[in-house]
Protein backbone atom coordinates (compact mmCIF):
# COMPACT_ATOMS: atom_id res chain seq x y z
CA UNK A 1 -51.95 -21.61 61.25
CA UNK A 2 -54.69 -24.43 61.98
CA UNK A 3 -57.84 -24.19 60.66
CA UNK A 4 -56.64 -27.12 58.45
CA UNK A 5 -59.65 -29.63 58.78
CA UNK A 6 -62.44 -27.20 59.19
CA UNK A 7 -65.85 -28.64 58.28
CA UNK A 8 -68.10 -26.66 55.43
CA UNK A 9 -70.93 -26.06 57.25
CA UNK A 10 -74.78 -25.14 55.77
CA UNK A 11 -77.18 -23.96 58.11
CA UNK A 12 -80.22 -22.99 57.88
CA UNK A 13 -81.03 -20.83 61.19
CA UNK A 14 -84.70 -19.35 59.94
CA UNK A 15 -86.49 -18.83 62.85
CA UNK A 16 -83.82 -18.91 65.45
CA UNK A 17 -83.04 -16.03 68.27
CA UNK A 18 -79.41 -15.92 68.66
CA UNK A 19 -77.86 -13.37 71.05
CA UNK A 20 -73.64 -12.83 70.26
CA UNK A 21 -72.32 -11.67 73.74
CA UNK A 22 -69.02 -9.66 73.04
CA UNK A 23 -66.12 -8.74 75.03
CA UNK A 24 -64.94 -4.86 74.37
CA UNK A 25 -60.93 -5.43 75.08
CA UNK A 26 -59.11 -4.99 71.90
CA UNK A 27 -61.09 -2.95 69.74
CA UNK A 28 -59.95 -4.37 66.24
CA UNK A 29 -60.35 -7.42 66.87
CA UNK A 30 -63.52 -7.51 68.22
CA UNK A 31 -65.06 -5.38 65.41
CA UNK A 32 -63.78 -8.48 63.12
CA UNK A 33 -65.28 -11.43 65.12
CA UNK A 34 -68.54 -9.85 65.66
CA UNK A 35 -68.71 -8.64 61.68
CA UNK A 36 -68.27 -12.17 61.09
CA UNK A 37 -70.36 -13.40 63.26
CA UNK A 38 -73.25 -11.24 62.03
CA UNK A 39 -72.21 -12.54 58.56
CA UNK A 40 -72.36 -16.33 59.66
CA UNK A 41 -75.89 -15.65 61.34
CA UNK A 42 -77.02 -13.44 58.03
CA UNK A 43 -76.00 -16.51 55.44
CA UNK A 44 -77.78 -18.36 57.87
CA UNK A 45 -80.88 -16.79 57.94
CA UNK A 46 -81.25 -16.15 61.74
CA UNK A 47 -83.93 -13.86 61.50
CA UNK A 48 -83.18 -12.34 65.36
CA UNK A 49 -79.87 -11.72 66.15
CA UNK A 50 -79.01 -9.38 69.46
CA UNK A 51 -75.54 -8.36 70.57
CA UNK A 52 -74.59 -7.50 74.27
CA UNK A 53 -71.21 -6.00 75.00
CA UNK A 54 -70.07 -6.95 78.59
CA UNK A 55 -66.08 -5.87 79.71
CA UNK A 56 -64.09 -8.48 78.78
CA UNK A 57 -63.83 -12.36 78.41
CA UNK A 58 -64.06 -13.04 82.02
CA UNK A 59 -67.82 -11.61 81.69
CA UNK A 60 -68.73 -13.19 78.60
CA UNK A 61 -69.80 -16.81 80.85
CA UNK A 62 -72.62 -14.90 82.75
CA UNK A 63 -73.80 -12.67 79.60
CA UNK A 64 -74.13 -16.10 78.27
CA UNK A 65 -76.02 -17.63 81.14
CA UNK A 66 -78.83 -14.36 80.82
CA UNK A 67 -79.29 -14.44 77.30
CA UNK A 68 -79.85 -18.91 77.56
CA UNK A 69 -82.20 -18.47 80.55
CA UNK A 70 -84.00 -15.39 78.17
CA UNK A 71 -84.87 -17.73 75.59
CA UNK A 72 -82.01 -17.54 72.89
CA UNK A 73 -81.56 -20.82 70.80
CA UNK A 74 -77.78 -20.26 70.58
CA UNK A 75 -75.58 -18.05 72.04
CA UNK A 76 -71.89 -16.67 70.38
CA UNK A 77 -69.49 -15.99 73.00
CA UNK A 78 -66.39 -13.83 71.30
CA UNK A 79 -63.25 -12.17 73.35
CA UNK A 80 -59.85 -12.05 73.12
CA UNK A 81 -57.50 -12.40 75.40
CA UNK A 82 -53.88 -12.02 74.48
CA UNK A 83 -50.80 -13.59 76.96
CA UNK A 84 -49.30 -11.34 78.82
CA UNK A 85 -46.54 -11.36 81.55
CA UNK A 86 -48.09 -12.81 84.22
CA UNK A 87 -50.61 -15.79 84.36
CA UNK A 88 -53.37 -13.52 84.50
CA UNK A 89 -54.25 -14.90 80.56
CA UNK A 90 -54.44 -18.39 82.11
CA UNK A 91 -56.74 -18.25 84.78
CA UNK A 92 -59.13 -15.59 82.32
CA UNK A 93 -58.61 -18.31 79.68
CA UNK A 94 -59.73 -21.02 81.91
CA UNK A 95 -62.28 -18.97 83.49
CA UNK A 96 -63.71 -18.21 79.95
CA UNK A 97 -63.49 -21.40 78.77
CA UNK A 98 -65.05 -23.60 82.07
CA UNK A 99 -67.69 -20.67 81.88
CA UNK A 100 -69.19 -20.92 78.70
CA UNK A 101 -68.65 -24.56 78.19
CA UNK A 102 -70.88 -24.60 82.06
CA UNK A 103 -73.18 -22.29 80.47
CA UNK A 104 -74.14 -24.74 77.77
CA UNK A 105 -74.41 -27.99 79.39
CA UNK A 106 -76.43 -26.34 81.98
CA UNK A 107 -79.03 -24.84 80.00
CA UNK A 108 -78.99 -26.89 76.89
CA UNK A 109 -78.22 -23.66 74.77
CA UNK A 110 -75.33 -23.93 72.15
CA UNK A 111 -72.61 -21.58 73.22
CA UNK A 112 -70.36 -20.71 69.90
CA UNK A 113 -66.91 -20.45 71.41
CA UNK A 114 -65.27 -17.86 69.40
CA UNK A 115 -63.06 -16.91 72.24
CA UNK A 116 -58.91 -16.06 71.07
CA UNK A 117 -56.45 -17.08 73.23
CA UNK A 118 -53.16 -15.45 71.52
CA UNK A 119 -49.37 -15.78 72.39
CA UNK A 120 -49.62 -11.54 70.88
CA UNK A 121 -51.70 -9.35 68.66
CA UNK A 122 -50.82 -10.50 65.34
CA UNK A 123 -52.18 -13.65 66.22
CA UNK A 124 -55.62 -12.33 66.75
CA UNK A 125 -55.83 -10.15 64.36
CA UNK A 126 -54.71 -13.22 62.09
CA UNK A 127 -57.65 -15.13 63.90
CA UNK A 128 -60.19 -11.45 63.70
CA UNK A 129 -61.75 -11.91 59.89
CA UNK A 130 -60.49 -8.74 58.86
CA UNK A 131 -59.05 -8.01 55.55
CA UNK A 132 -55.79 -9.99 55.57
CA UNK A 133 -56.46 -12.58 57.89
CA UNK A 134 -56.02 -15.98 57.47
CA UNK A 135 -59.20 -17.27 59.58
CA UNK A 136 -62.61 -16.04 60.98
CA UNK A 137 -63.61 -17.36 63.87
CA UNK A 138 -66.50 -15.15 64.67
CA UNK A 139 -68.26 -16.46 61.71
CA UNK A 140 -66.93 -19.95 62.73
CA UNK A 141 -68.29 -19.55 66.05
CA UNK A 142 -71.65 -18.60 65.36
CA UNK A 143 -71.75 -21.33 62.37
CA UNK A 144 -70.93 -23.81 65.20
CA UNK A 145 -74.04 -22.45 67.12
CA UNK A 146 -76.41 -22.84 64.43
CA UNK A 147 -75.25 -25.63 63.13
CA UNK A 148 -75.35 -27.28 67.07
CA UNK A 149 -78.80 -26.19 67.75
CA UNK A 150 -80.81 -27.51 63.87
CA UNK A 151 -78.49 -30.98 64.83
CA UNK A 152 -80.20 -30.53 68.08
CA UNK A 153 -83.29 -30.39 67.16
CA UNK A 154 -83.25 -33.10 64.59
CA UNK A 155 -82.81 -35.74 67.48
């Protein structure tokens, strides 16, 4: 398991809109990213927090673009997609990935990228937050966005 190096992030997010865009493939796992992420966003203070649910991962890049051009500070991107037998997980992976990171250089909105990419479903649900788990990367990913836009705005 990675997550050996992490940083200890404190944010303060008071006054920030933040809009968590959320794939709906894999059901357990996405309840445990987005409880974390609502967690992350809570400690932080983010006084307006809105979650869209869009298909799956391959959506989550245009959900992201909406929600930057409607005037969120950060966006959270979570999905999951878990490797299959054919390279269908690559090209959504890549398609994810190019999407959201295109998202935020194009707008200047943080994108948290709290986006699995799994060999199987133990590794997600290792990944998910949930009781048992080893990591959270919903509440990593939107730390990362809060964190990205107050470092933002301190330039």
């Amino acid at each position: 398991m990675s997550g050996a190096g992490a940083p200890t992030l404190t944010v303060d997010g008071r006054g920030l809109r933040v809009v968590v865009v959320a794939a709906s493939w894999h059901t357990q796992v996405m309840d445990g990213l987005l409880d974390g992420a609502r967690r992350a966003l809570d400690e932080a203070g983010v006084g307006e927090v809105s979650v869209m649910r869009v298909p799956g991962s391959f959506e989550l890049p245009v959900a992201a673009k909406h929600a930057a051009d409607k005037g969120a500070d950060a966006v959270v991107a979570l999905g999951v997609v878990i490797r299959g037998g054919t390279p269908h997980f690559d090209y959504v992976c890549q398609a994810a990935t190019m999407g959201l990171t295109d998202v935020s250089l194009r707008t200047g909105v943080p994108v948290g990228f709290g986006v699995l990419t799994c060999d199987d479903e133990a590794q997600a649900l290792d990944r998910a937050g949930l009781e048992g788990s080893h990591e959270d990367k919903g509440y990593e990913a939107a730390q990362a966005a809060v964190a990205t836009v107050v470092a933002l705005r301190a330039l």
